[in-house]
PDB file of N, CA and C in Angstrom:
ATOM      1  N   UNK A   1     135.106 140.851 196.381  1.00  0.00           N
ATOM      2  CA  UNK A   1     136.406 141.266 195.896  1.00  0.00           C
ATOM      3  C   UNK A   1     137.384 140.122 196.160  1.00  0.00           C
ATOM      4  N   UNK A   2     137.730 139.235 195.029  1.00  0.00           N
ATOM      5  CA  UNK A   2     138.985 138.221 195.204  1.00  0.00           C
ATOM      6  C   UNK A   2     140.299 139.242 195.909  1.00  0.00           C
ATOM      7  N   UNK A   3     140.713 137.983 196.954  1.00  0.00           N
ATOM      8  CA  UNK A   3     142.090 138.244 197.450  1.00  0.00           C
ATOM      9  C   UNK A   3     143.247 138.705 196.108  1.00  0.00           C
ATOM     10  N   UNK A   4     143.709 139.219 196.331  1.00  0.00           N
ATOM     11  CA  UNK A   4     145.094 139.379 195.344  1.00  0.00           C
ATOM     12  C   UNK A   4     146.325 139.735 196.230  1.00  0.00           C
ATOM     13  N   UNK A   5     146.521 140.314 196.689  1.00  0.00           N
ATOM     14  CA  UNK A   5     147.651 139.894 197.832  1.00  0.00           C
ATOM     15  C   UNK A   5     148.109 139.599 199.548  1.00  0.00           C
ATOM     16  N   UNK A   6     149.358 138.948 199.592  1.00  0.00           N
ATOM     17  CA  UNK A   6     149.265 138.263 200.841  1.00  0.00           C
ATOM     18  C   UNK A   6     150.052 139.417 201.228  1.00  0.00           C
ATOM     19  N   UNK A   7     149.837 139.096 203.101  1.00  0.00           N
ATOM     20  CA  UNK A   7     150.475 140.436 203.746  1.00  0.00           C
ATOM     21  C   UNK A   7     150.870 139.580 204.451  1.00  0.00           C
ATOM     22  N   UNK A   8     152.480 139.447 205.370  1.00  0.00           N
ATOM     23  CA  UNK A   8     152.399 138.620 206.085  1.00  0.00           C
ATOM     24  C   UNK A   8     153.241 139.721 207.377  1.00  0.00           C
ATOM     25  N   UNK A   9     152.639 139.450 208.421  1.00  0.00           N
ATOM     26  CA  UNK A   9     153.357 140.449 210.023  1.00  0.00           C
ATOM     27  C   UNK A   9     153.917 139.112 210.748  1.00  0.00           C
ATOM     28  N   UNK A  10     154.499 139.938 211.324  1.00  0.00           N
ATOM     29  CA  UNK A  10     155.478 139.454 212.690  1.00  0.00           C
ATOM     30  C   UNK A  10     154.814 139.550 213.966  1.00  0.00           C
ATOM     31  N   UNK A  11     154.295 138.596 214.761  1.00  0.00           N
ATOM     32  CA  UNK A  11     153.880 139.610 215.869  1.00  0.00           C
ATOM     33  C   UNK A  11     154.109 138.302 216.547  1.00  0.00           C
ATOM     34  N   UNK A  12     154.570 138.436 218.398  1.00  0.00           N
ATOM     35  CA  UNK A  12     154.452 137.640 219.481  1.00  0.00           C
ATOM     36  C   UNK A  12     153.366 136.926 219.813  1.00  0.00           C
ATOM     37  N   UNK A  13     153.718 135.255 219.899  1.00  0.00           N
ATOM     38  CA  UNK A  13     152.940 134.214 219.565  1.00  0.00           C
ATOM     39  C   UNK A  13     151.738 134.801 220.736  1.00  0.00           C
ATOM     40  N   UNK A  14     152.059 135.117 221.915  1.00  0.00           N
ATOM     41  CA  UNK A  14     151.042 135.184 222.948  1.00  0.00           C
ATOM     42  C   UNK A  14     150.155 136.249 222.240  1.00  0.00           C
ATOM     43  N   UNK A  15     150.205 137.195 221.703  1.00  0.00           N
ATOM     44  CA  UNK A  15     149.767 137.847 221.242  1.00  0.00           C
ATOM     45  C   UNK A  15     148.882 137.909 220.130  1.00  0.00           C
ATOM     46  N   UNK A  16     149.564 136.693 219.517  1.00  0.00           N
ATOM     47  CA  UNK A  16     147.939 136.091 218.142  1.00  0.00           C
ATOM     48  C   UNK A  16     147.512 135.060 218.993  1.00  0.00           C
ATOM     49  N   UNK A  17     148.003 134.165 219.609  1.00  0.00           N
ATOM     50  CA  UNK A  17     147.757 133.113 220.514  1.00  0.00           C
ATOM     51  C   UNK A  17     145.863 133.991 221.273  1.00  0.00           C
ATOM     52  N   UNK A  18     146.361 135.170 221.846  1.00  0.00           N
ATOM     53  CA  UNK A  18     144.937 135.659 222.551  1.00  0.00           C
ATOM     54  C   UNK A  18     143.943 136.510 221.910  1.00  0.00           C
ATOM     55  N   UNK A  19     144.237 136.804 220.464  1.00  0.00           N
ATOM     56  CA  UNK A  19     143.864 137.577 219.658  1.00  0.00           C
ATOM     57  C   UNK A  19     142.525 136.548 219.164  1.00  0.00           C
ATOM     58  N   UNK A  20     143.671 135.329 218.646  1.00  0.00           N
ATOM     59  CA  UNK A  20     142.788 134.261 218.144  1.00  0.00           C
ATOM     60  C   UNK A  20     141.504 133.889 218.818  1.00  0.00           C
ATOM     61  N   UNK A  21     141.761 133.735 219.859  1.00  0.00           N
ATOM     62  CA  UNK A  21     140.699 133.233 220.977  1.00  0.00           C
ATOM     63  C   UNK A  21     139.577 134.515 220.961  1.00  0.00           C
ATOM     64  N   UNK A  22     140.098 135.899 221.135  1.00  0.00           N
ATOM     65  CA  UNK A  22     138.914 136.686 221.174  1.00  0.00           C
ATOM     66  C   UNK A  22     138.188 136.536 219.746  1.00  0.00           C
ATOM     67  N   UNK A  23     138.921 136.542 218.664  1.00  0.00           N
ATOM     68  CA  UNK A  23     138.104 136.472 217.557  1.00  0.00           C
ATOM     69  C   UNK A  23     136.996 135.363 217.525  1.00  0.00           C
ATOM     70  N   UNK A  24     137.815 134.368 217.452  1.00  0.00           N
ATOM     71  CA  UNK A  24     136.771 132.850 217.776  1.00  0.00           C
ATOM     72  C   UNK A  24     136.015 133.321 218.270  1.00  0.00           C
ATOM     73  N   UNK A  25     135.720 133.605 219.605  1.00  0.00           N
ATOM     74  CA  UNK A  25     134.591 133.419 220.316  1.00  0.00           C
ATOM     75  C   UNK A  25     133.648 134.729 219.313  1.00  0.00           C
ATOM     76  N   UNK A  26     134.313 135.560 218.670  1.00  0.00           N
ATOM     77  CA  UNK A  26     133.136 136.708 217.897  1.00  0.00           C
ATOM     78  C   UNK A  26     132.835 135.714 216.551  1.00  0.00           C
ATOM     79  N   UNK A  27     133.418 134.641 216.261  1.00  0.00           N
ATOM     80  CA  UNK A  27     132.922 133.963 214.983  1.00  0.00           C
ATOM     81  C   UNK A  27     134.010 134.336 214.046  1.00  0.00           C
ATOM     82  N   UNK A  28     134.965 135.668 213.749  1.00  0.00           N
ATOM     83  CA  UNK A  28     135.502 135.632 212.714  1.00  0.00           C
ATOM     84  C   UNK A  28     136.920 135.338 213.236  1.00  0.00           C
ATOM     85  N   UNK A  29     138.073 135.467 212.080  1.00  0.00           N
ATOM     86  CA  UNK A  29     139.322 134.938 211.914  1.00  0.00           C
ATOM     87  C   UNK A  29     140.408 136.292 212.476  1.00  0.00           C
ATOM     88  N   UNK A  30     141.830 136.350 212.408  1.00  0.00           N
ATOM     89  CA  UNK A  30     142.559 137.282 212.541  1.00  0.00           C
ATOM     90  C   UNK A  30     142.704 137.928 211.342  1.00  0.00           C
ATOM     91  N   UNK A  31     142.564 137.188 210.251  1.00  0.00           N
ATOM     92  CA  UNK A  31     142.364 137.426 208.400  1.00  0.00           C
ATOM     93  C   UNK A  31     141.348 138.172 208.529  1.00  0.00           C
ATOM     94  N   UNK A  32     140.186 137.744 209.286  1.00  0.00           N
ATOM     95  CA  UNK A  32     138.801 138.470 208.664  1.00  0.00           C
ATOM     96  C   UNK A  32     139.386 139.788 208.998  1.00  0.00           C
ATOM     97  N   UNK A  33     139.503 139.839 210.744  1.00  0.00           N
ATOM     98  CA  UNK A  33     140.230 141.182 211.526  1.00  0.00           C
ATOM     99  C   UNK A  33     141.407 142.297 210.269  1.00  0.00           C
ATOM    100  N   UNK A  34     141.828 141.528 210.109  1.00  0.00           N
ATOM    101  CA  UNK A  34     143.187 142.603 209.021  1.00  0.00           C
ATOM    102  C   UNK A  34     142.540 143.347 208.209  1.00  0.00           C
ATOM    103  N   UNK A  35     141.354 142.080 207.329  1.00  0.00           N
ATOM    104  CA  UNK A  35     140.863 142.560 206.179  1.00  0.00           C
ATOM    105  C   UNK A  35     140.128 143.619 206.559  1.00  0.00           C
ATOM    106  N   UNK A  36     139.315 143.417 207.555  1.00  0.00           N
ATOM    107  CA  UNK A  36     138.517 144.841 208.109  1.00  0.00           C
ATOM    108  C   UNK A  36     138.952 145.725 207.944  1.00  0.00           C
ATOM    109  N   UNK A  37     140.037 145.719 208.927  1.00  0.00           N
ATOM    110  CA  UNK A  37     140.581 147.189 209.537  1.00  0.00           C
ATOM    111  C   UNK A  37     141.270 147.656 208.474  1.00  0.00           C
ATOM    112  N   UNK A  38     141.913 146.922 207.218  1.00  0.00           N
ATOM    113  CA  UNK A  38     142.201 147.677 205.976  1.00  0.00           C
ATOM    114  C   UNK A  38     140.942 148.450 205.446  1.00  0.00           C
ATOM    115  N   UNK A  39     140.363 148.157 205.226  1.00  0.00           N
ATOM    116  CA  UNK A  39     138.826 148.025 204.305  1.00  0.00           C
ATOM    117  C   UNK A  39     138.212 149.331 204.968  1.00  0.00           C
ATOM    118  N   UNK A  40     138.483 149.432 206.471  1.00  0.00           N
ATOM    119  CA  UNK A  40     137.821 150.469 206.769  1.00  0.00           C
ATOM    120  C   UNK A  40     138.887 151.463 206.981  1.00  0.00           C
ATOM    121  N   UNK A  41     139.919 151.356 207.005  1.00  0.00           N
ATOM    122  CA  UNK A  41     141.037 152.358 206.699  1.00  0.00           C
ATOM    123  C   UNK A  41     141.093 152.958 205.370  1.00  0.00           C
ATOM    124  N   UNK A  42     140.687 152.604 204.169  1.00  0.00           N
ATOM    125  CA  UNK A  42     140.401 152.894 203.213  1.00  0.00           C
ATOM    126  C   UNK A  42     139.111 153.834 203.211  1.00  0.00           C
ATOM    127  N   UNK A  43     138.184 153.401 203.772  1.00  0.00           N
ATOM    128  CA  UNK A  43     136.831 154.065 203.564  1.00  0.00           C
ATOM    129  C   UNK A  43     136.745 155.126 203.907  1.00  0.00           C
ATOM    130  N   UNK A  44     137.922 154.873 205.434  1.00  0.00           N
ATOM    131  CA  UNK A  44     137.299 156.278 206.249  1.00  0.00           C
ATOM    132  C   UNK A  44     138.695 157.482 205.561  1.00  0.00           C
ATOM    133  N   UNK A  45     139.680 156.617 205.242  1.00  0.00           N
ATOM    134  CA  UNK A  45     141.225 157.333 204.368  1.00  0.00           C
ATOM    135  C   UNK A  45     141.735 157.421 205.644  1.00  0.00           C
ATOM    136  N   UNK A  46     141.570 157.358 206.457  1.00  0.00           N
ATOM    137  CA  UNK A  46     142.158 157.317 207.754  1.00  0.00           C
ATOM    138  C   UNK A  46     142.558 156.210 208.675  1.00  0.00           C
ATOM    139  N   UNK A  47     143.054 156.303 209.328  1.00  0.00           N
ATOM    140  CA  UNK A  47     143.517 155.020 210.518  1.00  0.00           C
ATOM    141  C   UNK A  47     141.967 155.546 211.796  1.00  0.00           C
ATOM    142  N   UNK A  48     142.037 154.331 212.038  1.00  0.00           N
ATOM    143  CA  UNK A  48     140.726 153.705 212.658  1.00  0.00           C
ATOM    144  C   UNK A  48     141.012 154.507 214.124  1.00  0.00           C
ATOM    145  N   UNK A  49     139.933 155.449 214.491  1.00  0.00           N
ATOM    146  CA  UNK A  49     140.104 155.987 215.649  1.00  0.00           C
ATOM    147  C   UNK A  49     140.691 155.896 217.053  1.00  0.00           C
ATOM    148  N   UNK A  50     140.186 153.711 217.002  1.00  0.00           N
ATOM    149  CA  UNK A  50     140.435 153.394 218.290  1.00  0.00           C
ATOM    150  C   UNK A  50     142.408 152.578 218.581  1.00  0.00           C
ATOM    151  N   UNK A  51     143.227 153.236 217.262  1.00  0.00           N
ATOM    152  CA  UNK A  51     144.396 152.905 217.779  1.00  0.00           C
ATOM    153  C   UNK A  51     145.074 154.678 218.414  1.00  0.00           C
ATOM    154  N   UNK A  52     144.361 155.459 218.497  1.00  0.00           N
ATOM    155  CA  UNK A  52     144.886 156.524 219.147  1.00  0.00           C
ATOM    156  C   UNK A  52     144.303 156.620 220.181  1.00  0.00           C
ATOM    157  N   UNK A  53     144.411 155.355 220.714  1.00  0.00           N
ATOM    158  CA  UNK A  53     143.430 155.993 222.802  1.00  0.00           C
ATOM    159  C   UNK A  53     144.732 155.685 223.553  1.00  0.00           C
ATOM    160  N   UNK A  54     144.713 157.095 224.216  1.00  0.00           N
ATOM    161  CA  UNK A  54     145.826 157.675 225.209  1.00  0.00           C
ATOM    162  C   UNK A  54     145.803 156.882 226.369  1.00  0.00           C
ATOM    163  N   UNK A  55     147.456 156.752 226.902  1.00  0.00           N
ATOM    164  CA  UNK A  55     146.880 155.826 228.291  1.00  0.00           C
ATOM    165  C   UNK A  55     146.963 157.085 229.381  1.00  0.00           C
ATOM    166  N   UNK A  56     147.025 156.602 230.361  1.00  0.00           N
ATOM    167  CA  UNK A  56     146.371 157.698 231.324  1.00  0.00           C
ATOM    168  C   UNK A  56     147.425 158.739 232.023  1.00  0.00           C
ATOM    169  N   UNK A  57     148.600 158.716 231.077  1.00  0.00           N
ATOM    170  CA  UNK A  57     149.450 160.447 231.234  1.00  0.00           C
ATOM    171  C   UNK A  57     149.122 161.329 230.573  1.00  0.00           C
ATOM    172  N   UNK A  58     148.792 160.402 228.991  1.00  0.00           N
ATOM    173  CA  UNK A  58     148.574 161.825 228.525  1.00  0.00           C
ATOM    174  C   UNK A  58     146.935 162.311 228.260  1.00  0.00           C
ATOM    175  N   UNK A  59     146.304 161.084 229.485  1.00  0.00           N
ATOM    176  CA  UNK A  59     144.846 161.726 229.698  1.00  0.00           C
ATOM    177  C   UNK A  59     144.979 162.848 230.654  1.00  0.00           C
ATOM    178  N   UNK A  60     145.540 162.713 231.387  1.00  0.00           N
ATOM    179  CA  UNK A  60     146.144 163.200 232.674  1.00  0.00           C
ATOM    180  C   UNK A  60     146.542 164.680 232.018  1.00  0.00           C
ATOM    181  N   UNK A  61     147.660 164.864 231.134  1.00  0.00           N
ATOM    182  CA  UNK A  61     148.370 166.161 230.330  1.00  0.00           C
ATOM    183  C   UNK A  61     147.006 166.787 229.614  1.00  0.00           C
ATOM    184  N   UNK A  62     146.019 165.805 229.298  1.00  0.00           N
ATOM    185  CA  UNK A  62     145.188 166.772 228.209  1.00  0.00           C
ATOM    186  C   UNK A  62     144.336 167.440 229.171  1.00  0.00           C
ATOM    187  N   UNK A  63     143.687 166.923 230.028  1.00  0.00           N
ATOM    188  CA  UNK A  63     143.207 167.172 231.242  1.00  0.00           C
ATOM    189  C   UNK A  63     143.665 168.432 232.045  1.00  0.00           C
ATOM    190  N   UNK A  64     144.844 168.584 231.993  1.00  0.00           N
ATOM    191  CA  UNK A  64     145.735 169.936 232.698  1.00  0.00           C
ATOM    192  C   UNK A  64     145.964 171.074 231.791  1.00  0.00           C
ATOM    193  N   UNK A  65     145.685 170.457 230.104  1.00  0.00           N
ATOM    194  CA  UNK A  65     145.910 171.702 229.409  1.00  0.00           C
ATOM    195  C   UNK A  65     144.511 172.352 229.287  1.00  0.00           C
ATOM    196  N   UNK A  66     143.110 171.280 229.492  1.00  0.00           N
ATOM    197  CA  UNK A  66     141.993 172.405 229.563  1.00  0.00           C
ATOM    198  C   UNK A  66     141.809 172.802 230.900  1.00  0.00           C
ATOM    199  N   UNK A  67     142.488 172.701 231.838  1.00  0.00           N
ATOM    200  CA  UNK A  67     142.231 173.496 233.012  1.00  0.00           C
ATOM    201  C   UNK A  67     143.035 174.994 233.111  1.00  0.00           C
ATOM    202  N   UNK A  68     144.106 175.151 231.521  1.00  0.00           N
ATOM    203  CA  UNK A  68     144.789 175.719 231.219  1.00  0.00           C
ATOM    204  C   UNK A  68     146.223 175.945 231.952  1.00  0.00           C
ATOM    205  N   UNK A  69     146.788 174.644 232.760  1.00  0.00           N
ATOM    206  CA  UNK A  69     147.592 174.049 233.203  1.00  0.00           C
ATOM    207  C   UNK A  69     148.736 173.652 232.640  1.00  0.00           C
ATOM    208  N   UNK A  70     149.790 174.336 232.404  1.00  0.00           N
ATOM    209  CA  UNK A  70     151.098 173.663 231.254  1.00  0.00           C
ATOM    210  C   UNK A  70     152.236 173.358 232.342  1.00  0.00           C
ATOM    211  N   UNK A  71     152.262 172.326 231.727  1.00  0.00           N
ATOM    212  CA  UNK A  71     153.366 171.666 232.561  1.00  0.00           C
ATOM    213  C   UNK A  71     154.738 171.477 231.848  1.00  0.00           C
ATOM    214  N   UNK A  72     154.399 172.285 230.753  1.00  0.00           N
ATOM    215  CA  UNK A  72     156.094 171.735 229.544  1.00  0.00           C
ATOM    216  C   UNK A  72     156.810 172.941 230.178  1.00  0.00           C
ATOM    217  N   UNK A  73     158.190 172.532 229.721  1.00  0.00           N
ATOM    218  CA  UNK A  73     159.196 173.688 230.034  1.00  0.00           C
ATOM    219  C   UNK A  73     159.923 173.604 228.709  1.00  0.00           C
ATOM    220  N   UNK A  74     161.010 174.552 229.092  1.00  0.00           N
ATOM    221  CA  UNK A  74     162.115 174.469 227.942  1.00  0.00           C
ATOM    222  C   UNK A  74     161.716 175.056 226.310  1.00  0.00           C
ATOM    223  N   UNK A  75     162.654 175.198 225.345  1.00  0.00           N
ATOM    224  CA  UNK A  75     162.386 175.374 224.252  1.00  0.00           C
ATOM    225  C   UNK A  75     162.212 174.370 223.538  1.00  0.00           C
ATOM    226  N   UNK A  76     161.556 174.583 222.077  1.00  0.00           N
ATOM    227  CA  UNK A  76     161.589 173.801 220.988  1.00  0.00           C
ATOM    228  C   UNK A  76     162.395 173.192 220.697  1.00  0.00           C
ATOM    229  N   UNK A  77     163.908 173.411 221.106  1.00  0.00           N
ATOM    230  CA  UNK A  77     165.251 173.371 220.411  1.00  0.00           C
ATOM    231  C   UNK A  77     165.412 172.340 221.727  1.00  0.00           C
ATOM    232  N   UNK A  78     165.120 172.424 222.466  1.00  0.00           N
ATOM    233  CA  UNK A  78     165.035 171.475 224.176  1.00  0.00           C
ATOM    234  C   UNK A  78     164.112 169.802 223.415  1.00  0.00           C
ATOM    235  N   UNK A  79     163.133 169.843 223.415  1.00  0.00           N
ATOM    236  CA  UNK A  79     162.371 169.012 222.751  1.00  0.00           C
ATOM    237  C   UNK A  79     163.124 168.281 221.566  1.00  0.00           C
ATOM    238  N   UNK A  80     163.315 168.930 220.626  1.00  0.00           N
ATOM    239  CA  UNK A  80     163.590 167.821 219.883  1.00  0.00           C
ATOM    240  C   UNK A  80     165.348 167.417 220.241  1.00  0.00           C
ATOM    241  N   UNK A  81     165.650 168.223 220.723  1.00  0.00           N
ATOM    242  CA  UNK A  81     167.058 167.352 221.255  1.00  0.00           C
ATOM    243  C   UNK A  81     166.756 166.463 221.992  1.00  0.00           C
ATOM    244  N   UNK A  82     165.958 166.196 223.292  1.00  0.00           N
ATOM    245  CA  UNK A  82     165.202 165.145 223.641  1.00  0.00           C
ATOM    246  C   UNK A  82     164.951 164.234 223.304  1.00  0.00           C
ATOM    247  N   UNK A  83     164.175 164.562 222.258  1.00  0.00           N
ATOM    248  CA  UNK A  83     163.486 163.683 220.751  1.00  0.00           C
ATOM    249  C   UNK A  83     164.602 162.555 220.248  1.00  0.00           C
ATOM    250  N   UNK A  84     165.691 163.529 219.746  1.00  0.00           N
ATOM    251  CA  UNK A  84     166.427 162.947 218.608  1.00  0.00           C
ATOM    252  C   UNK A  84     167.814 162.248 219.567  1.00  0.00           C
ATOM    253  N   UNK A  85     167.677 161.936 220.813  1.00  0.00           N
ATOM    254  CA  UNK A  85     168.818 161.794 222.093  1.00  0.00           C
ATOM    255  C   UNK A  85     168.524 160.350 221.571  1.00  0.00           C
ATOM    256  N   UNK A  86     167.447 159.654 221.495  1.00  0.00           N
ATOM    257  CA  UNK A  86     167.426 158.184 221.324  1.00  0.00           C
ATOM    258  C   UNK A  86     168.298 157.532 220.241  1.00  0.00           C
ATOM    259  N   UNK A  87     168.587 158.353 219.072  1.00  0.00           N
ATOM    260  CA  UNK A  87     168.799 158.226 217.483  1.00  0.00           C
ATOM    261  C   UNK A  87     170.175 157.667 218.012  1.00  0.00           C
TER     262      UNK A  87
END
């Protein structure tokens, strides 16, 4: 499949700076990397499983809700005022 369009991101030099290096050492590019993870975002119609891994609060929260453990308070109307306090 010929390229047909360019995508271009923003991201912190240290951040392609170490990206680069892990790729290298696997053989492919940060291009190859994009093209993938489009390609298989398409296939699967979904976003790629491994950008939804929780860090360890809300392993911690999921963890307490099957012990049937709730730790939320407040109403709905509490929450998204919360929510929308940043706006």
């Amino acid at each position: 499949m010929p390229a047909e369009a360019l995508i271009e991101a923003h991201v912190d030099e240290n951040v392609r700076r170490q990206a680069q290096e892990i790729y290298s050492a696997a053989g492919v590019t940060i291009e190859d990397m994009v093209r993938r993870m489009l390609l298989k975002t398409v296939e699967d119609n979904a976003i790629p499983m491994d950008f939804f891994r929780p860090n360890a609060e809300t392993l911690a929260a999921i963890e307490a809700a099957r012990r049937g453990e709730f730790a939320g308070e407040g109403s709905i109307d509490d929450l998204f005022a919360e929510l929308d306090a940043d706006d």
